[in-house]
Protein backbone atom coordinates (compact mmCIF):
# COMPACT_ATOMS: atom_id res chain seq x y z
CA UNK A 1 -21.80 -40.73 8.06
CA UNK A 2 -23.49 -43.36 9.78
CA UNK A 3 -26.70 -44.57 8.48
CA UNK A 4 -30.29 -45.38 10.35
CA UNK A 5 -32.51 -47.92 9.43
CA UNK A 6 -35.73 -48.58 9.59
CA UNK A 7 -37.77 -50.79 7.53
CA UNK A 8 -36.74 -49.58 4.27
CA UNK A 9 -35.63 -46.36 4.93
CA UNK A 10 -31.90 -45.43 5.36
CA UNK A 11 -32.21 -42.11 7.21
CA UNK A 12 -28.19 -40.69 6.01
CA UNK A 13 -28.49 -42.08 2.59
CA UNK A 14 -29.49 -40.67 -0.66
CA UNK A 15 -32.13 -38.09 -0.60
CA UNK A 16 -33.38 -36.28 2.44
CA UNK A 17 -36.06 -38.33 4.10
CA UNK A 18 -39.37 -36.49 4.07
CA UNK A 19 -41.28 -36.75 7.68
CA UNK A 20 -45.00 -35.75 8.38
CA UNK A 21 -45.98 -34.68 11.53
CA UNK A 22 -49.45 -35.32 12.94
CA UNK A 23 -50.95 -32.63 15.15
CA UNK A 24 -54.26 -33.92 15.98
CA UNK A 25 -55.64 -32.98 19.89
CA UNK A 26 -58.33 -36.33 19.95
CA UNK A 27 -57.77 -39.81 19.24
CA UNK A 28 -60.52 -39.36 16.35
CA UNK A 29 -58.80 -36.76 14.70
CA UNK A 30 -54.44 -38.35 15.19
CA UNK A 31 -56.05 -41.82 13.29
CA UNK A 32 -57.86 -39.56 10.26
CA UNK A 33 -54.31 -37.73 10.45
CA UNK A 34 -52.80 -41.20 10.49
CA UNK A 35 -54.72 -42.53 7.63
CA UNK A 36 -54.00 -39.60 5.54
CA UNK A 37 -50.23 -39.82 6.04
CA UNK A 38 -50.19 -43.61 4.99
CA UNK A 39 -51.01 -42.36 1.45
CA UNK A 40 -48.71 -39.07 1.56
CA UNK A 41 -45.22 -39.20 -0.24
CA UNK A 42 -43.42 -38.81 2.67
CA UNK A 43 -40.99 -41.50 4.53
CA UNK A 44 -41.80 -41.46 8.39
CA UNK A 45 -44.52 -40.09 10.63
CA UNK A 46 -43.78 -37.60 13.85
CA UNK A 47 -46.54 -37.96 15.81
CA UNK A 48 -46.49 -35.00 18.23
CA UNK A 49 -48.08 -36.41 21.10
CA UNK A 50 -47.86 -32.77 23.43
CA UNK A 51 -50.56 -31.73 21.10
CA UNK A 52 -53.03 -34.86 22.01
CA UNK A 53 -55.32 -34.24 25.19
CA UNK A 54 -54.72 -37.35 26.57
CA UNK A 55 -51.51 -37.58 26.76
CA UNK A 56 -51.11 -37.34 30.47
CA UNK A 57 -53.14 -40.37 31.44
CA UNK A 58 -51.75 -43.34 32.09
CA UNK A 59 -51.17 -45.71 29.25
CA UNK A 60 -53.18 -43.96 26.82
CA UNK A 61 -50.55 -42.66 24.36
CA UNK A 62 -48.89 -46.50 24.66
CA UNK A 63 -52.48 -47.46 23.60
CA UNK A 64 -52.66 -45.21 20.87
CA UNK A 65 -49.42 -45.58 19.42
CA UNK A 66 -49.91 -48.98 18.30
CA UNK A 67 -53.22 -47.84 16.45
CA UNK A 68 -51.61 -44.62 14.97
CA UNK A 69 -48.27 -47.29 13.91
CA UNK A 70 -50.78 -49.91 12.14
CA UNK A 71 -52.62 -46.98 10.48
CA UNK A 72 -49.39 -45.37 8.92
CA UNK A 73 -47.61 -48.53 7.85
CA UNK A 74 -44.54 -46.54 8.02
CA UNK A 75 -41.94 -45.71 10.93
CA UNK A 76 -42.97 -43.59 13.34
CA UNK A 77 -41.39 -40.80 15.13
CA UNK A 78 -42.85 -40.05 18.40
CA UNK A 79 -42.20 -36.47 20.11
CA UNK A 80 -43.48 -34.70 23.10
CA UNK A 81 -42.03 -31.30 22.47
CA UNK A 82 -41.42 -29.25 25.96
CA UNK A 83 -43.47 -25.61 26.19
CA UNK A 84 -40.02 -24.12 26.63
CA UNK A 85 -38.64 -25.06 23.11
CA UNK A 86 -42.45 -24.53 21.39
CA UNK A 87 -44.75 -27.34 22.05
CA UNK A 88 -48.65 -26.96 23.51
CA UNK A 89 -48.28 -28.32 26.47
CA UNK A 90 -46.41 -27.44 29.43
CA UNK A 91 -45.40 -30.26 32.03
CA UNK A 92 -42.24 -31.50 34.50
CA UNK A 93 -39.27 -32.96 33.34
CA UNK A 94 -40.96 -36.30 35.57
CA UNK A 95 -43.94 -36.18 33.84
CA UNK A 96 -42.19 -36.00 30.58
CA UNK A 97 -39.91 -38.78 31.51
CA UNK A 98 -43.03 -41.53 32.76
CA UNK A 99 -44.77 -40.50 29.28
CA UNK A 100 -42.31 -41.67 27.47
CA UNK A 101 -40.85 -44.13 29.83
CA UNK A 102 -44.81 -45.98 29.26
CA UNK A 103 -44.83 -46.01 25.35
CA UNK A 104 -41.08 -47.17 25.58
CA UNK A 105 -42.52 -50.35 27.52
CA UNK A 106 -45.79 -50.85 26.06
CA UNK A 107 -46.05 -48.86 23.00
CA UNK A 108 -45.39 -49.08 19.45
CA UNK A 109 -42.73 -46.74 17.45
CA UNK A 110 -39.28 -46.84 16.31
CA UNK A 111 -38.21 -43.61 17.18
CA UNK A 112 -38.27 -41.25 20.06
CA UNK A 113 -37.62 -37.53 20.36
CA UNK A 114 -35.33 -37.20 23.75
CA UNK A 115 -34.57 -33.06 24.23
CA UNK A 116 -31.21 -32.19 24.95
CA UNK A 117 -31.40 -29.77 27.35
CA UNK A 118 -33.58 -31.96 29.91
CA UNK A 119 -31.91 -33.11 32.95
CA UNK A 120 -28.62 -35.61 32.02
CA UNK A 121 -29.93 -38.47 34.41
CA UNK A 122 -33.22 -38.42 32.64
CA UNK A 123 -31.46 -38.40 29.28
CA UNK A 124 -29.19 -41.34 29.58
CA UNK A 125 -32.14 -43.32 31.14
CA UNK A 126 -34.21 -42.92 28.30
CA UNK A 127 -31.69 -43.50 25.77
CA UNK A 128 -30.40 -46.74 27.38
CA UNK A 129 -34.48 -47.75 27.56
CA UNK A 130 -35.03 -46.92 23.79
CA UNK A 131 -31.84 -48.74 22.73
CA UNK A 132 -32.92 -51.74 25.19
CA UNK A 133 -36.16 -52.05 23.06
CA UNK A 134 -35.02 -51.35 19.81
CA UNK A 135 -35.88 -47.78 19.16
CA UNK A 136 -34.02 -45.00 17.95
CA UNK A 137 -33.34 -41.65 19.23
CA UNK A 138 -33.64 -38.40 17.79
CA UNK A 139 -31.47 -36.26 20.15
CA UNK A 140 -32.94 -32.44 19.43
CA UNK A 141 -33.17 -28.82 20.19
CA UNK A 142 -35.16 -26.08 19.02
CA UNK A 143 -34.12 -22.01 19.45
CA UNK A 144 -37.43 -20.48 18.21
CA UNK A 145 -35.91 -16.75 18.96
CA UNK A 146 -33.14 -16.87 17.59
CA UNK A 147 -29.72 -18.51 15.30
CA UNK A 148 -27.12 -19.02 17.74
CA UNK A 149 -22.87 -18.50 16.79
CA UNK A 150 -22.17 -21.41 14.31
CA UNK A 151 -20.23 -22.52 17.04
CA UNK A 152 -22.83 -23.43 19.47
CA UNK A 153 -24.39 -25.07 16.91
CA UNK A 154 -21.84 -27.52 16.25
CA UNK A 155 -21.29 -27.34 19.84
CA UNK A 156 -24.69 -28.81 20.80
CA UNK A 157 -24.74 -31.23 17.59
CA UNK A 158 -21.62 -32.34 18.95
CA UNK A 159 -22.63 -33.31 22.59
CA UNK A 160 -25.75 -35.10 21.23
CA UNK A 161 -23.97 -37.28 19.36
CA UNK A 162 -21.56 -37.68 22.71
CA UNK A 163 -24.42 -38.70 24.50
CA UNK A 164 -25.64 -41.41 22.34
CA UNK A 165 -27.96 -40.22 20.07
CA UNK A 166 -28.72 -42.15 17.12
CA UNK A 167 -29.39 -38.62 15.16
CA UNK A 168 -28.66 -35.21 15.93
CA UNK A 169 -31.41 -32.18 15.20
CA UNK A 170 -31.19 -28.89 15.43
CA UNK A 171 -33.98 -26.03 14.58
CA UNK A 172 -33.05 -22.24 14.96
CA UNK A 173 -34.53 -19.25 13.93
CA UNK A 174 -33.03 -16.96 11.71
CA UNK A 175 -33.59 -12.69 12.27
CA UNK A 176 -31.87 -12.34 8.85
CA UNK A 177 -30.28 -14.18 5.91
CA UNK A 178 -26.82 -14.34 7.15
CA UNK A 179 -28.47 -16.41 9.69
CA UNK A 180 -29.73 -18.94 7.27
CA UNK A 181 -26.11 -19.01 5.99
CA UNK A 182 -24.94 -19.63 9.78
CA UNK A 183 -27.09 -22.59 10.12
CA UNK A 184 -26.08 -24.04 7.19
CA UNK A 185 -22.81 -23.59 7.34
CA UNK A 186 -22.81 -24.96 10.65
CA UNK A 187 -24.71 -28.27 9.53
CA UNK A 188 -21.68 -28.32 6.61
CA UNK A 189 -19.07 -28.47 9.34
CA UNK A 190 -20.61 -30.53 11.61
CA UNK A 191 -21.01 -33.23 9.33
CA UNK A 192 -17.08 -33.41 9.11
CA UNK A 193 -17.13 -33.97 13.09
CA UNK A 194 -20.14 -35.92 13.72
CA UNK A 195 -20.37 -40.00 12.46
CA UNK A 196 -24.98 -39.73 12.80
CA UNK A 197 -26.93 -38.61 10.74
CA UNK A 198 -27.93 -35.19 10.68
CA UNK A 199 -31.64 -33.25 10.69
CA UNK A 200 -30.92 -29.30 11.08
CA UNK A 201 -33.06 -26.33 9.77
CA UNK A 202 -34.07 -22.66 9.89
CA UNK A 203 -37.27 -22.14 10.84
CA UNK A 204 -39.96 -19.82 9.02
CA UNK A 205 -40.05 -18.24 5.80
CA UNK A 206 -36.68 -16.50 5.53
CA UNK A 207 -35.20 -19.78 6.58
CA UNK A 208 -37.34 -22.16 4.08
CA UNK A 209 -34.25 -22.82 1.81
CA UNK A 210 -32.54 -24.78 4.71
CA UNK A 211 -35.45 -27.65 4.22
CA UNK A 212 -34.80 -28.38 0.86
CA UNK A 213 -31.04 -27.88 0.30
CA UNK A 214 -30.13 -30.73 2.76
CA UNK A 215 -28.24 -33.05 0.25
CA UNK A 216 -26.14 -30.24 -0.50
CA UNK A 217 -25.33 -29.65 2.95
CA UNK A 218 -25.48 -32.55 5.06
CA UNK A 219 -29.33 -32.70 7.17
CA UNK A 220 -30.34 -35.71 6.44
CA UNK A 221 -33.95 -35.50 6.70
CA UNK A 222 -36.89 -32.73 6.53
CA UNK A 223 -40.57 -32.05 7.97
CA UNK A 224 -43.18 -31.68 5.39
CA UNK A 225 -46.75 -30.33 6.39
CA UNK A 226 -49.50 -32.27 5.64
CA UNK A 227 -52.38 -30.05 6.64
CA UNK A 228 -51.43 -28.50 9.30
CA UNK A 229 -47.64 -27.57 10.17
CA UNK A 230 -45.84 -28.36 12.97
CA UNK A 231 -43.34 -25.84 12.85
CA UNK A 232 -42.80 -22.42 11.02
CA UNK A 233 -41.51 -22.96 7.04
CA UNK A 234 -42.52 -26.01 6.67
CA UNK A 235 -42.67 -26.76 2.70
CA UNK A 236 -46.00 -28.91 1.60
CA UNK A 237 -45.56 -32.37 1.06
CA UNK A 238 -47.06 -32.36 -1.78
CA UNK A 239 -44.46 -29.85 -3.26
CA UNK A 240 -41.43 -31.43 -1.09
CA UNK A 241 -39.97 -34.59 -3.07
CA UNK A 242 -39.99 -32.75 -6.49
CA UNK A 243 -37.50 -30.08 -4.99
CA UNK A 244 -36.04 -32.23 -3.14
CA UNK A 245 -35.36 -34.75 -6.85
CA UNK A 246 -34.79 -30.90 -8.46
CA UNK A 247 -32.16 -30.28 -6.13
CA UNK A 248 -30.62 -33.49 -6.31
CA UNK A 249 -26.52 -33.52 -6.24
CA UNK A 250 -26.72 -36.80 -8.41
């Protein structure tokens, strides 16, 4: 497996990387959020930026990138999640494209959350932007109904990594336990197949096992909540390195 770096973390080597999202909806209340996560144990920030109510204006999450990056002092990870796989906000594909296309150009982060289902065109545009300016991708997708065939997973790991992605992520959620097994399973195989690094999960509480067994399996990184979780079964951050050391493989 390949290895990402940023700063001093090497996301595909040793433990899991823990990540933090920030949920905040004002600029007040992401830079409290911010300031918090600089003294959390965790590795990178995810600032969600579909959850902050400016985020449709022109320039202003470029703006407030820089301030939320200086405040952290760690990488950041920035993400508008679409409404269709479970973020707040529900915009066009253009929209979501000239958000991101602005912080690309005059914002601060080193790396961006590109969905794989939106259009190809808009895909490869912002991948070849990121990579122009330094910044990583997280290629992703997110089935918040349900745990598709093992195969699809791998499937869909697969093409992200075809398209470029500097890491593959995958979140599903499971209707039963055999589900959980699915998804990890999946992530076991598709580390055989796939040369990036890794992030996959099962979402809520039936599926909390899949964020902290990812050394044993191959996802390379995790989400952690802070205060306020991002995303179903997410493990406190406080509680997250000492399973993750617990359930170290060496």
């Amino acid at each position: 497996m390949s290895v990402v770096t940023i700063g001093n973390v090497k996301i595909g080597q040793g433990r899991p990387k823990i990540i933090v999202p920030i949920v905040g909806k004002t600029e007040a209340e992401i830079l409290k959020a911010a300031e918090e996560a600089k003294t959390l144990d965790c590795d990178l920030v995810e600032w969600r930026i579909d959850w902050y109510e400016n985020v449709t204006k022109e320039n202003e999450v470029a703006t407030l990138s820089k301030k939320v990056k200086e405040a952290i002092q760690k990488p950041l990870l920035v993400t508008f999640r679409s409404f269709k796989e479970g973020g707040e906000l529900e915009i066009s594909d253009d929209v979501y494209v000239s958000i991101y296309q602005d912080i690309l150009t005059n914002g601060q982060l080193d790396l961006l959350d590109v969905e794989l289902f939106m259009p190809e065109n808009y895909v490869t545009q912002l991948i070849d932007l990121a990579h122009e300016k330094g910044v990583k991708i997280v290629m992703c997708n997110h089935d918040f109904d349900a745990t598709p065939e093992k195969e699809e997973i791998i499937k869909r790991l697969v093409t992200m990594s075809n398209k470029g992605a500097d890491i593959c992520k995958i979140a599903v959620m499971p209707q039963s336990n055999l589900d959980v097994i699915t998804l990890l399973d999946a992530t076991r195989e598709a580390k055989l197949k796939i040369d990036q690094p890794l992030i996959t999960m099962s979402m809520g509480a039936l599926g909390m096992v899949s964020r902290v067994s990812g050394e044993a399996f191959g996802s390379a990184a995790t989400f952690g909540a802070a205060k306020k979780a991002s995303a179903p079964g997410q493990v406190p951050v406080g509680e997250l390195r000492q399973i993750l050391n617990t359930l170290k493989l060496s």
